[in-house]
Protein backbone atom coordinates (compact mmCIF):
# COMPACT_ATOMS: atom_id res chain seq x y z
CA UNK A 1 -7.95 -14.05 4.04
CA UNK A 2 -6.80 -15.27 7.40
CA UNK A 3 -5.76 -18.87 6.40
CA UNK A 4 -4.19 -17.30 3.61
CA UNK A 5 -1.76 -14.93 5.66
CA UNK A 6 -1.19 -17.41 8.57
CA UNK A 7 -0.14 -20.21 5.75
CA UNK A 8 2.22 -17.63 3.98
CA UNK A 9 3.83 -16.98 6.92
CA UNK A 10 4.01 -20.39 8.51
CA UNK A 11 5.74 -21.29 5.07
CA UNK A 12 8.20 -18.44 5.38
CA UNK A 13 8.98 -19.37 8.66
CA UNK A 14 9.49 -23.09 8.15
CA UNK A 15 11.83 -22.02 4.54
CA UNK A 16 14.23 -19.82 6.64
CA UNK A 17 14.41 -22.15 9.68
CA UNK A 18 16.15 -24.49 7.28
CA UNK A 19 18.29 -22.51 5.08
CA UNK A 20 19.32 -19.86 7.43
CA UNK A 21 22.14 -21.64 9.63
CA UNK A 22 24.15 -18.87 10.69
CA UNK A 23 22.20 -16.30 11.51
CA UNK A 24 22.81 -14.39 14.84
CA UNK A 25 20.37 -14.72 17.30
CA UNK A 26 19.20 -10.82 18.61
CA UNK A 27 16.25 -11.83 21.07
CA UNK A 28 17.97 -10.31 23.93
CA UNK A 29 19.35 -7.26 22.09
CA UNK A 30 16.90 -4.24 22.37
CA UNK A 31 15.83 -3.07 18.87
CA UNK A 32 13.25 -0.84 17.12
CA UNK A 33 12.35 -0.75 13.40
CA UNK A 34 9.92 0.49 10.97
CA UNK A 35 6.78 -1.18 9.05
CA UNK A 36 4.16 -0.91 6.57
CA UNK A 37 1.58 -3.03 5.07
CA UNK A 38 -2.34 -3.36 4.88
CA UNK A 39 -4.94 -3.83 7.34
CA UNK A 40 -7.94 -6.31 6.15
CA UNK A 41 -10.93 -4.61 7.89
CA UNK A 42 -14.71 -4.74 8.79
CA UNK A 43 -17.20 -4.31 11.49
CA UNK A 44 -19.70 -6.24 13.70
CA UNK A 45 -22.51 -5.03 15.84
CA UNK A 46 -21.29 -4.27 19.43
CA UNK A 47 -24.58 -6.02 20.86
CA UNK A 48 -24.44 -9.06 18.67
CA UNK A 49 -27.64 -7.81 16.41
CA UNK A 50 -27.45 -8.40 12.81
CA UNK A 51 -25.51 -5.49 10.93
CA UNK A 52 -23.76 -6.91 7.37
CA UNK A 53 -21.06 -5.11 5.46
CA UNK A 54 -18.03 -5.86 3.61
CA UNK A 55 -14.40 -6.16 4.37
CA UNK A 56 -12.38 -3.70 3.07
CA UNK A 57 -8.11 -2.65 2.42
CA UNK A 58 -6.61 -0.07 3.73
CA UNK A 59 -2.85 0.93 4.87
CA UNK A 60 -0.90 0.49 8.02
CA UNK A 61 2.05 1.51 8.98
CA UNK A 62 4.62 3.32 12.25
CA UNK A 63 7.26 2.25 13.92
CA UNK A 64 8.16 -0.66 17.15
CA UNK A 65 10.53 -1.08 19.61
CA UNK A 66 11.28 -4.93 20.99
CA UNK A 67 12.02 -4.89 25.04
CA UNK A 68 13.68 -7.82 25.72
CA UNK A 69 13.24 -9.41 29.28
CA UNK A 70 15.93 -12.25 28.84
CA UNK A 71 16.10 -14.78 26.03
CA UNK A 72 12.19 -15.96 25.81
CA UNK A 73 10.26 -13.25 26.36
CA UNK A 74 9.97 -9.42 25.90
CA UNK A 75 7.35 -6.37 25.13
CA UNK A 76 6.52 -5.54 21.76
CA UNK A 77 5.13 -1.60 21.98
CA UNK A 78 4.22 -0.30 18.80
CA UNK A 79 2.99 3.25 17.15
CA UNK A 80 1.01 3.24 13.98
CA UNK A 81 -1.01 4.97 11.35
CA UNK A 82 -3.77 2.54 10.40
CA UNK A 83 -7.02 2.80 7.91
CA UNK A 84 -9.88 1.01 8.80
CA UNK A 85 -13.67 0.92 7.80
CA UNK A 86 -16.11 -1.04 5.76
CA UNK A 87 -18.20 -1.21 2.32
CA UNK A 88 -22.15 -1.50 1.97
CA UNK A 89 -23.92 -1.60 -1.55
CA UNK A 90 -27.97 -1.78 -1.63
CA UNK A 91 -31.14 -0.24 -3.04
CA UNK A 92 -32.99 2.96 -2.07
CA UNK A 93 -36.12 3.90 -4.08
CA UNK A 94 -35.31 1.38 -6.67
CA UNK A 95 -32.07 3.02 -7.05
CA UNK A 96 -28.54 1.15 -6.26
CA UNK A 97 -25.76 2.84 -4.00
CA UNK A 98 -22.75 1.87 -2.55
CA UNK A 99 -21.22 3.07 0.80
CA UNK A 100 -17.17 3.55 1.74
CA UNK A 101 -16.63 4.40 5.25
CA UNK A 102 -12.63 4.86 5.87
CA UNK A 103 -11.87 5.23 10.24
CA UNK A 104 -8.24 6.31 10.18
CA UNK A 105 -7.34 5.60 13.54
CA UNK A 106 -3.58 6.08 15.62
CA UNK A 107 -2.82 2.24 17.00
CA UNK A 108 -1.07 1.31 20.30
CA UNK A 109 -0.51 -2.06 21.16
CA UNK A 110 1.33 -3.55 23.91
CA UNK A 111 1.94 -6.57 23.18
CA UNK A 112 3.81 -9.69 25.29
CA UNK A 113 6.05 -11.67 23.23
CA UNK A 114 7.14 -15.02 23.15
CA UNK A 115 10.34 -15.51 21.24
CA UNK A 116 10.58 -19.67 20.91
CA UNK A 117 13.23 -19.00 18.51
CA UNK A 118 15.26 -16.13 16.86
CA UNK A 119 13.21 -17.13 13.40
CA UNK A 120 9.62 -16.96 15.66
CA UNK A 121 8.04 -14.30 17.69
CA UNK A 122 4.14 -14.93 19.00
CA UNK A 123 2.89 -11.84 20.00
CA UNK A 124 -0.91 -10.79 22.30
CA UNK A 125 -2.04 -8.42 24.42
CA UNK A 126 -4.14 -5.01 24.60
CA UNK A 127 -4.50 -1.60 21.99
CA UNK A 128 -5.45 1.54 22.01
CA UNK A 129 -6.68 2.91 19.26
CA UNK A 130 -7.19 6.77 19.05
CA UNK A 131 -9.58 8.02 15.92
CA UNK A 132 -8.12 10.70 13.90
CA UNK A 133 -10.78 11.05 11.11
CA UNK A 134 -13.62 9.26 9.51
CA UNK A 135 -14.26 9.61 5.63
CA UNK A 136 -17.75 8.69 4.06
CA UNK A 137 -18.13 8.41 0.13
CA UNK A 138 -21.78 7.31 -1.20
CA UNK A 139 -22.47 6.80 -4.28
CA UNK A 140 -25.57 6.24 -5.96
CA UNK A 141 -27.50 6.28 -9.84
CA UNK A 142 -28.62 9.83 -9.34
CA UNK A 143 -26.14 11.25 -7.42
CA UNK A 144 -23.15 11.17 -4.72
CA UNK A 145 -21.68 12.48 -1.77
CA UNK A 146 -18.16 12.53 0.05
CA UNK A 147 -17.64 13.88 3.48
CA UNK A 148 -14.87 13.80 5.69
CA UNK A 149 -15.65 14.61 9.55
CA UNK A 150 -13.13 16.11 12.12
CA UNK A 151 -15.87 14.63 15.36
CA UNK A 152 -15.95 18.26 16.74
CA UNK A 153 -19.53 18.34 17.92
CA UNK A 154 -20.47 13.85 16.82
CA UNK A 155 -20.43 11.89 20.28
CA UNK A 156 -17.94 9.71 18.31
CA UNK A 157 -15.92 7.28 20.72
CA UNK A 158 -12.39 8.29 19.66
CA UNK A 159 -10.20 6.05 22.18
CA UNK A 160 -10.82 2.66 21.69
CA UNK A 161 -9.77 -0.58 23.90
CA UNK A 162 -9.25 -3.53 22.20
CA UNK A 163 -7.11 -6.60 21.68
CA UNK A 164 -4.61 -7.73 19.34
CA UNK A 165 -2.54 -10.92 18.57
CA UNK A 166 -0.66 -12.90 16.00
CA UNK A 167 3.07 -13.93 14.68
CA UNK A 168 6.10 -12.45 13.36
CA UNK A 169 8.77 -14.01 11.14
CA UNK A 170 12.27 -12.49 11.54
CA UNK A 171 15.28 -12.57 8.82
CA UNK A 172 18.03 -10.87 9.86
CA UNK A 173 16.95 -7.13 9.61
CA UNK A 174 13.07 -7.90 8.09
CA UNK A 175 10.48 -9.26 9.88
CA UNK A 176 7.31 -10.46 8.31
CA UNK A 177 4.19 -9.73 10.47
CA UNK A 178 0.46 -11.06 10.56
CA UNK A 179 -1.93 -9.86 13.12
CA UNK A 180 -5.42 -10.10 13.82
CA UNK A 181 -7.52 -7.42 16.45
CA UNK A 182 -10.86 -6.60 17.54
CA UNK A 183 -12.26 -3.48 19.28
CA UNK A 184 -13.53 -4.42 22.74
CA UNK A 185 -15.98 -1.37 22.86
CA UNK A 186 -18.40 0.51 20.53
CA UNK A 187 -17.63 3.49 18.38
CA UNK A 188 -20.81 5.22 19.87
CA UNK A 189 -19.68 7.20 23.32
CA UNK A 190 -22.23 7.06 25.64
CA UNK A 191 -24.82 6.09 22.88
CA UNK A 192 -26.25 9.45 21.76
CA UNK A 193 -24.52 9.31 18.56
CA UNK A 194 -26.28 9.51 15.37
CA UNK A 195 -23.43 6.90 14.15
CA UNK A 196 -24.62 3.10 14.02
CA UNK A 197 -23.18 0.92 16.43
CA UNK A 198 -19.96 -1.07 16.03
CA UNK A 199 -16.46 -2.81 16.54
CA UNK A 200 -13.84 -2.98 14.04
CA UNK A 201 -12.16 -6.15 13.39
CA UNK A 202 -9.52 -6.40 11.11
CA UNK A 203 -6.26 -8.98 9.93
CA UNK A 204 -2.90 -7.12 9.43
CA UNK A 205 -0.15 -7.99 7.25
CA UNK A 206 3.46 -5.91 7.24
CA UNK A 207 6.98 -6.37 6.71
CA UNK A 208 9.08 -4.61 8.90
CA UNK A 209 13.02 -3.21 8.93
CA UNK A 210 14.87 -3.76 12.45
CA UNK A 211 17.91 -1.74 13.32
CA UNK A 212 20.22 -3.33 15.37
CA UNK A 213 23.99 -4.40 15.66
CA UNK A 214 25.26 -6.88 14.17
């Protein structure tokens, strides 16, 4: 999944460098736009121990601003709605169940960006992710549950520091983005949660619509 949106983008980027001849170059404008797309996501053990699950989709989206601090390089805040989680399938008593978890968190990066080009923009730096709801659905041969938690009285973590980096691939008003981020803490507060231990990681993929003057 990540060579795959790296190469689609790195081949989008190399296409419009050579057709696009006249386009005007807006890296020291000031501009904000809207996105949406999909995040790619699972989780690892904070501690490095061995906890396996599966990737799963789930949607992204807000708005950005791009600060410009002269030709080359700017800050790249951004606001957004994004779905994360994982999927687990098994056997209990000889019967088979699967496991959704869906974190829907609020995502704040700040990132630095590097603008080589008007075509390229490389973007890294830290997030903040604050979680706005957490949605289990198990399934199994007997029977299943879905619950959906508001963290009221669960010693949750809800804000999250973590990292975030990748490329973005401007034409004119869209710009297609690819990121990948990882959560630099645990989801489990000061460790009396119930909840098993983990960091999200996910890959990103958006397009984007910039409003700016022509």
């Amino acid at each position: 999944m990540k060579k795959f949106i790296f190469s689609a983008v790195l081949l989008v980027a190399f296409t419009t460098n050579s057709l696009a001849q006249n386009t005007t170059d807006n890296r020291e404008k000031f501009q904000i736009g809207l996105k949406a797309g999909a995040n790619y996501s699972n989780v690892y053990d904070g501690q490095g121990e061995e906890f396996k699950a599966d990737a799963k989709v789930g949607f992204a989206g807000g708005f950005f601003m791009e600060l410009p601090f002269g030709k080359y390089f700017g800050i790249q805040p951004e606001c957004l709605y994004s779905q994360k989680g994982f999927k687990a399938e098994g056997k209990f008593l000889n019967n088979k169940y699967q496991f959704t978890r869906t974190t829907t968190y609020l995502d704040i990066p700040i990132q630095l960006a590097f603008k080589p080009s008007e075509f390229i923009t490389l973007l890294a730096g830290p997030q903040i992710s604050y979680l706005i709801s957490q949605k289990d659905v198990f399934t199994s041969t007997p029977n299943s549950y879905e619950q959906e938690q508001g963290f009221k009285n669960d010693n949750l973590r809800k804000n999250v520091f973590g990292v975030v980096g990748g490329i973005d691939v401007n034409i004119k008003h869209i710009t297609i983005g690819a990121r990948a981020a990882w959560d630099l803490q645990t989801n489990r507060g000061d460790g009396t949660s119930f909840t098993p231990r983990y960091k999200n990681a996910w890959f990103q993929g958006t397009i984007a619509y910039k409003f700016h003057r022509s």
